[in-house]
N, C-alpha and C. Protein backbone atom coordinates (compact mmCIF):
# COMPACT_ATOMS: atom_id res chain seq x y z
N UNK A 1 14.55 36.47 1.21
CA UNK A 1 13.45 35.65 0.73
C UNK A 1 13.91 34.91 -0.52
N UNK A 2 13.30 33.50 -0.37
CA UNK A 2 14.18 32.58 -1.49
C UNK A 2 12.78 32.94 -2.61
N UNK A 3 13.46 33.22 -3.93
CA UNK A 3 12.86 33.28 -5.12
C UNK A 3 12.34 31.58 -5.62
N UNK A 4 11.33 31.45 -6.17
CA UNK A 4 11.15 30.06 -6.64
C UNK A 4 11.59 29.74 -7.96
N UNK A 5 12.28 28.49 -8.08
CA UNK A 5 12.99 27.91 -8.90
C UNK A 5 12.18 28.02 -10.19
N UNK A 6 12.61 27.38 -11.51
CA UNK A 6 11.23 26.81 -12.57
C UNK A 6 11.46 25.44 -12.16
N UNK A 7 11.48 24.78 -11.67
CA UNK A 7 11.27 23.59 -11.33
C UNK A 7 10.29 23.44 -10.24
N UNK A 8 10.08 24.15 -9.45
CA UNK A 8 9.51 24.43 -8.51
C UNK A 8 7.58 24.99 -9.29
N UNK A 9 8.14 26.02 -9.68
CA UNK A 9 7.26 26.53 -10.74
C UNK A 9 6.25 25.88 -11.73
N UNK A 10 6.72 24.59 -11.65
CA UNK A 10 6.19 23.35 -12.92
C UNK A 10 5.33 22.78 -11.88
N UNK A 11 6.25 21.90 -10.72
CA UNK A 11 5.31 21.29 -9.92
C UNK A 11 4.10 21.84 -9.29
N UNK A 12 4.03 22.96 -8.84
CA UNK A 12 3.17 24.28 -8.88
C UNK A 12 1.83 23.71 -9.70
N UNK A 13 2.14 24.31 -11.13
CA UNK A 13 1.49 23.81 -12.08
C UNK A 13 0.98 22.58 -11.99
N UNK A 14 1.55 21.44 -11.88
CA UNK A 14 1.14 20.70 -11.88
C UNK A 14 0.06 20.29 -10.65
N UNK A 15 0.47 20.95 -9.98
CA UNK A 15 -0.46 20.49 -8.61
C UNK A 15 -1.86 20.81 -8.95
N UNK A 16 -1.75 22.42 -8.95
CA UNK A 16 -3.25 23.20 -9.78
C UNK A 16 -3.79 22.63 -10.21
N UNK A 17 -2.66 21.98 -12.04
CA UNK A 17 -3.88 21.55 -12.95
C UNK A 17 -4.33 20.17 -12.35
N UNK A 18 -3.85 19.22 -11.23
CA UNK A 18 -4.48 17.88 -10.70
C UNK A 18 -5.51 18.32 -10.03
N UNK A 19 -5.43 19.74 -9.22
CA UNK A 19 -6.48 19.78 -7.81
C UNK A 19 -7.85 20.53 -9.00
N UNK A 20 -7.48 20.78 -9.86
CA UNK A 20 -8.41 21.18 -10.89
C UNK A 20 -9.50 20.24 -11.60
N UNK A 21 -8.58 19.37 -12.34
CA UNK A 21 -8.86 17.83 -13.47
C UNK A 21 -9.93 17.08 -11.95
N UNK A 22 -9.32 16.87 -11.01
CA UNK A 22 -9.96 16.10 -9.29
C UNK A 22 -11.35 16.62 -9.04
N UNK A 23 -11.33 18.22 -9.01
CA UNK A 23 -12.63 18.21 -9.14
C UNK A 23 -13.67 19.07 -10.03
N UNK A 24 -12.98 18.58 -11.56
CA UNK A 24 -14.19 18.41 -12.17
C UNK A 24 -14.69 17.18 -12.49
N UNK A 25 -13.63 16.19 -12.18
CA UNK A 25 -14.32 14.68 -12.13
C UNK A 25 -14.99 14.71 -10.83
N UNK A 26 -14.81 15.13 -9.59
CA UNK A 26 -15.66 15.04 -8.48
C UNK A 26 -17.12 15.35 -9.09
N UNK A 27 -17.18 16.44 -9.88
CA UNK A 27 -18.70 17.06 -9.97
C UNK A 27 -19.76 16.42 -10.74
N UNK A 28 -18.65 16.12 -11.73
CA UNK A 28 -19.30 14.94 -13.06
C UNK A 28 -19.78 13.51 -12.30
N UNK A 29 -18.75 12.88 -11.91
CA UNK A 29 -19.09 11.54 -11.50
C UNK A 29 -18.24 11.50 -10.16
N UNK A 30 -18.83 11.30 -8.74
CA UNK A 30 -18.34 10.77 -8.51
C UNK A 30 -18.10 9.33 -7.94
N UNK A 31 -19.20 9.01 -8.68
CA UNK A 31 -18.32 7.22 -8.23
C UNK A 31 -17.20 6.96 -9.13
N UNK A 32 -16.62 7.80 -10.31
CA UNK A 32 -15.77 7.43 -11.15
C UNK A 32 -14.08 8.07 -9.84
N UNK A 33 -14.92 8.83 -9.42
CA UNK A 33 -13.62 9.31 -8.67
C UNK A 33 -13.00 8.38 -7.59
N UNK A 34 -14.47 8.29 -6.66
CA UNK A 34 -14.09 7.48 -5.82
C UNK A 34 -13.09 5.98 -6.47
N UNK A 35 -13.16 5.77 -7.54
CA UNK A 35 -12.89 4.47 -7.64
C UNK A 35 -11.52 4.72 -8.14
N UNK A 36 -11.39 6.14 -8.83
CA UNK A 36 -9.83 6.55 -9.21
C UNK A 36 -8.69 6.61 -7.88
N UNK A 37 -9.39 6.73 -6.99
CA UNK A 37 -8.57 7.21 -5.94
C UNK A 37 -8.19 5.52 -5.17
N UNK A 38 -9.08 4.91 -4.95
CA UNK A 38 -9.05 3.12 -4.90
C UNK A 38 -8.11 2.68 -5.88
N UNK A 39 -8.12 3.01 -6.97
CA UNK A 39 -6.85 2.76 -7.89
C UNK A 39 -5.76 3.09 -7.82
N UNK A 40 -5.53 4.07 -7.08
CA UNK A 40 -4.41 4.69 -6.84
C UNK A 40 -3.92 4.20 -5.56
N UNK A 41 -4.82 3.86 -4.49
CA UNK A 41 -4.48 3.63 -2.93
C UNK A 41 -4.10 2.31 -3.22
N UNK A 42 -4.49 1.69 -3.40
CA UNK A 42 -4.39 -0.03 -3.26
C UNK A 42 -3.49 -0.57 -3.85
N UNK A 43 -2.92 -0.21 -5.18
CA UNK A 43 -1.04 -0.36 -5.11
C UNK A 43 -0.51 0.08 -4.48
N UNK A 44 -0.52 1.47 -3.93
CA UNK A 44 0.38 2.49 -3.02
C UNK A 44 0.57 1.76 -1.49
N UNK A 45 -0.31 0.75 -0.93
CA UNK A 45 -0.71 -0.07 0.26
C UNK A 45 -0.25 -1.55 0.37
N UNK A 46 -0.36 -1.85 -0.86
CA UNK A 46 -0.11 -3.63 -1.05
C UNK A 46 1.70 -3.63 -0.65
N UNK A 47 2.19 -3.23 -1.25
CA UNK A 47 3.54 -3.37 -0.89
C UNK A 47 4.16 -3.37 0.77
N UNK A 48 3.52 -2.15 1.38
CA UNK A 48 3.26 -2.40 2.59
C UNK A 48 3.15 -3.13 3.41
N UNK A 49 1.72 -4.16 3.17
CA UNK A 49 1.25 -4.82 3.69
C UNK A 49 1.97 -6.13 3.88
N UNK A 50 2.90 -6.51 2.61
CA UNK A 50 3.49 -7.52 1.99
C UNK A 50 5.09 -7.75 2.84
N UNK A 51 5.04 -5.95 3.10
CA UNK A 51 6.83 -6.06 3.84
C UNK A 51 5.66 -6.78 5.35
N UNK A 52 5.07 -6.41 5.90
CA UNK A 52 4.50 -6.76 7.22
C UNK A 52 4.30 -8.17 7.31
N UNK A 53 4.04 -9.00 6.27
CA UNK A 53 3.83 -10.48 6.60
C UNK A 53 5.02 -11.35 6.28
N UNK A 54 6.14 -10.59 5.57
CA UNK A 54 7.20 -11.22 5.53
C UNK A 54 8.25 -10.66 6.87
N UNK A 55 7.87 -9.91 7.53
CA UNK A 55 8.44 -9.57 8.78
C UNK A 55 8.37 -10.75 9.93
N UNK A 56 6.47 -10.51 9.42
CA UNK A 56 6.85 -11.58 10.54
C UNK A 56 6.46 -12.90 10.59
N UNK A 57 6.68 -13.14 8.98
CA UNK A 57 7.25 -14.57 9.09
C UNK A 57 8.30 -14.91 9.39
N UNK A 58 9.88 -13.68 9.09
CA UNK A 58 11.10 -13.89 9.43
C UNK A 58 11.10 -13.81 11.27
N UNK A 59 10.12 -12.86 11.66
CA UNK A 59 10.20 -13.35 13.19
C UNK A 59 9.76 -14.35 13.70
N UNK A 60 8.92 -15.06 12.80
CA UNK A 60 8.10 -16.76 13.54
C UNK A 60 8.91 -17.63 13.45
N UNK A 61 10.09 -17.79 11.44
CA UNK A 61 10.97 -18.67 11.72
C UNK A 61 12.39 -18.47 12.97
N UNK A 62 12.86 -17.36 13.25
CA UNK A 62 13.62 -16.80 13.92
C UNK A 62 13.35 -17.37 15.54
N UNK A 63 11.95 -17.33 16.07
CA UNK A 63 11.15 -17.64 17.24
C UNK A 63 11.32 -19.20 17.15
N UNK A 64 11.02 -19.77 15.98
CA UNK A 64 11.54 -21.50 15.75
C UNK A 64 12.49 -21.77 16.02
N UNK A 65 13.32 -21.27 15.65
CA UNK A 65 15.16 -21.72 15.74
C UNK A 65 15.22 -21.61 17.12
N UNK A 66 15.20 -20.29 17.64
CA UNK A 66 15.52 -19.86 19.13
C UNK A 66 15.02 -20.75 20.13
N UNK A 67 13.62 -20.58 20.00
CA UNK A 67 12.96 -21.66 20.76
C UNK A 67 12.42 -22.71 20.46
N UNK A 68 12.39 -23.76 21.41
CA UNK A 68 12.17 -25.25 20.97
C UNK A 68 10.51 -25.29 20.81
N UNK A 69 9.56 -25.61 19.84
CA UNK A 69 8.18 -25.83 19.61
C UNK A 69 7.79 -26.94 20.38
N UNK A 70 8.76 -27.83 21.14
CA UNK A 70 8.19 -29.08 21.77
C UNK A 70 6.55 -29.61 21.06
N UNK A 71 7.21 -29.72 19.69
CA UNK A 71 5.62 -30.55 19.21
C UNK A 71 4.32 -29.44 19.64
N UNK A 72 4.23 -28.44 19.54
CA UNK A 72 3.04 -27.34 19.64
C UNK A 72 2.71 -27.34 18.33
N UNK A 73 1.72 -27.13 17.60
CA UNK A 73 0.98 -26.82 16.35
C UNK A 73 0.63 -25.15 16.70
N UNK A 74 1.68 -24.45 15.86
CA UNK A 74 1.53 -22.92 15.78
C UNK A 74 0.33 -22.35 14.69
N UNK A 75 -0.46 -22.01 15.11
CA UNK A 75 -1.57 -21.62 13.55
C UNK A 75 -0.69 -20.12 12.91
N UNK A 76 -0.52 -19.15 13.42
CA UNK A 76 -0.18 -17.71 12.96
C UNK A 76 0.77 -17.90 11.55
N UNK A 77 1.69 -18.59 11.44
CA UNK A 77 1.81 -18.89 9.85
C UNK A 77 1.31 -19.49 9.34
N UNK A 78 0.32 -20.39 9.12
CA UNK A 78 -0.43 -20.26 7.92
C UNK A 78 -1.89 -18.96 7.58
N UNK A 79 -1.78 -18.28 8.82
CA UNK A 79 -2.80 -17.32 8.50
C UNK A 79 -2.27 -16.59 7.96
N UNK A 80 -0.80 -15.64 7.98
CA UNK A 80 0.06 -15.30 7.33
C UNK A 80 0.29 -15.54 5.80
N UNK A 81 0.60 -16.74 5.44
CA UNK A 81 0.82 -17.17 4.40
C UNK A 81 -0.60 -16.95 3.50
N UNK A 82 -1.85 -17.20 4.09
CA UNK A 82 -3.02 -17.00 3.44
C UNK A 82 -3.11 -15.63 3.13
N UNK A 83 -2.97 -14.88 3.94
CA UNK A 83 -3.32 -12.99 3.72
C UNK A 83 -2.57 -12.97 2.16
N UNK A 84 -1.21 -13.38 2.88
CA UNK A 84 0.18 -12.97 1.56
C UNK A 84 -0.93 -13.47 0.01
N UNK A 85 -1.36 -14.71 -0.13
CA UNK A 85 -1.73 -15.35 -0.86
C UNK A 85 -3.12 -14.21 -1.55
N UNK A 86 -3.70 -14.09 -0.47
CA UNK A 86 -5.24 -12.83 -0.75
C UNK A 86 -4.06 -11.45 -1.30
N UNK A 87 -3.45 -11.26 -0.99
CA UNK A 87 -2.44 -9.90 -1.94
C UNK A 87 -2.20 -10.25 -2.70
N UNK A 88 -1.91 -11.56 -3.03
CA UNK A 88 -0.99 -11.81 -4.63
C UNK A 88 -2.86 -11.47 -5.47
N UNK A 89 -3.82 -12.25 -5.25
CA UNK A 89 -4.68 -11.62 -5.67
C UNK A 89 -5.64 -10.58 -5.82
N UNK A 90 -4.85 -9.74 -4.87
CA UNK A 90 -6.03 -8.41 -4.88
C UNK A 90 -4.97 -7.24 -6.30
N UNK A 91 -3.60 -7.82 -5.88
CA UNK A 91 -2.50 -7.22 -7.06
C UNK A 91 -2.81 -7.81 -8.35
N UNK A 92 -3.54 -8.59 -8.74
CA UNK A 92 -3.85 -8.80 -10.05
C UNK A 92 -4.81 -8.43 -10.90
């Protein structure tokens, strides 16, 4: 049986005293919580979201090159480009 480290031992600690501090703000307020946790998700997500529209913009220009557009009007990048644009402001 593996003995636990003090490093191990700290994070421990630390976990406790978060699942602790979590809910005595749950009990007190929680719309203050709910909104801590929104603070926390919504950077943790944006980056995400950001690799996904530059994906596949590199697959729409990629789909350009390859194939000929014969004069078609594609909408999906600029809806793209708009989302990206709604992240630059939801990150601010």
């Amino acid at each position: 049986m593996m003995t636990a480290t003090p490093r191990a031992g700290a994070i421990k600690d630390v976990l406790l005293t978060s699942k602790k501090m979590l809910a005595i703000l749950w009990q007190e307020d929680k719309r203050t919580f709910v909104e801590s946790v929104l603070a926390v998700l919504i950077p943790g997500i944006v980056p995400f979201i950001n690799a996904y529209i530059y994906a596949q913009i590199i697959n729409f220009v990629i789909h350009i090159v390859c194939v000929t557009a014969r004069g078609s009007f594609v909408f999906a990048p600029y809806v793209l480009i708009a989302i990206r644009i709604g992240m630059l402001f939801i990150q601010i």
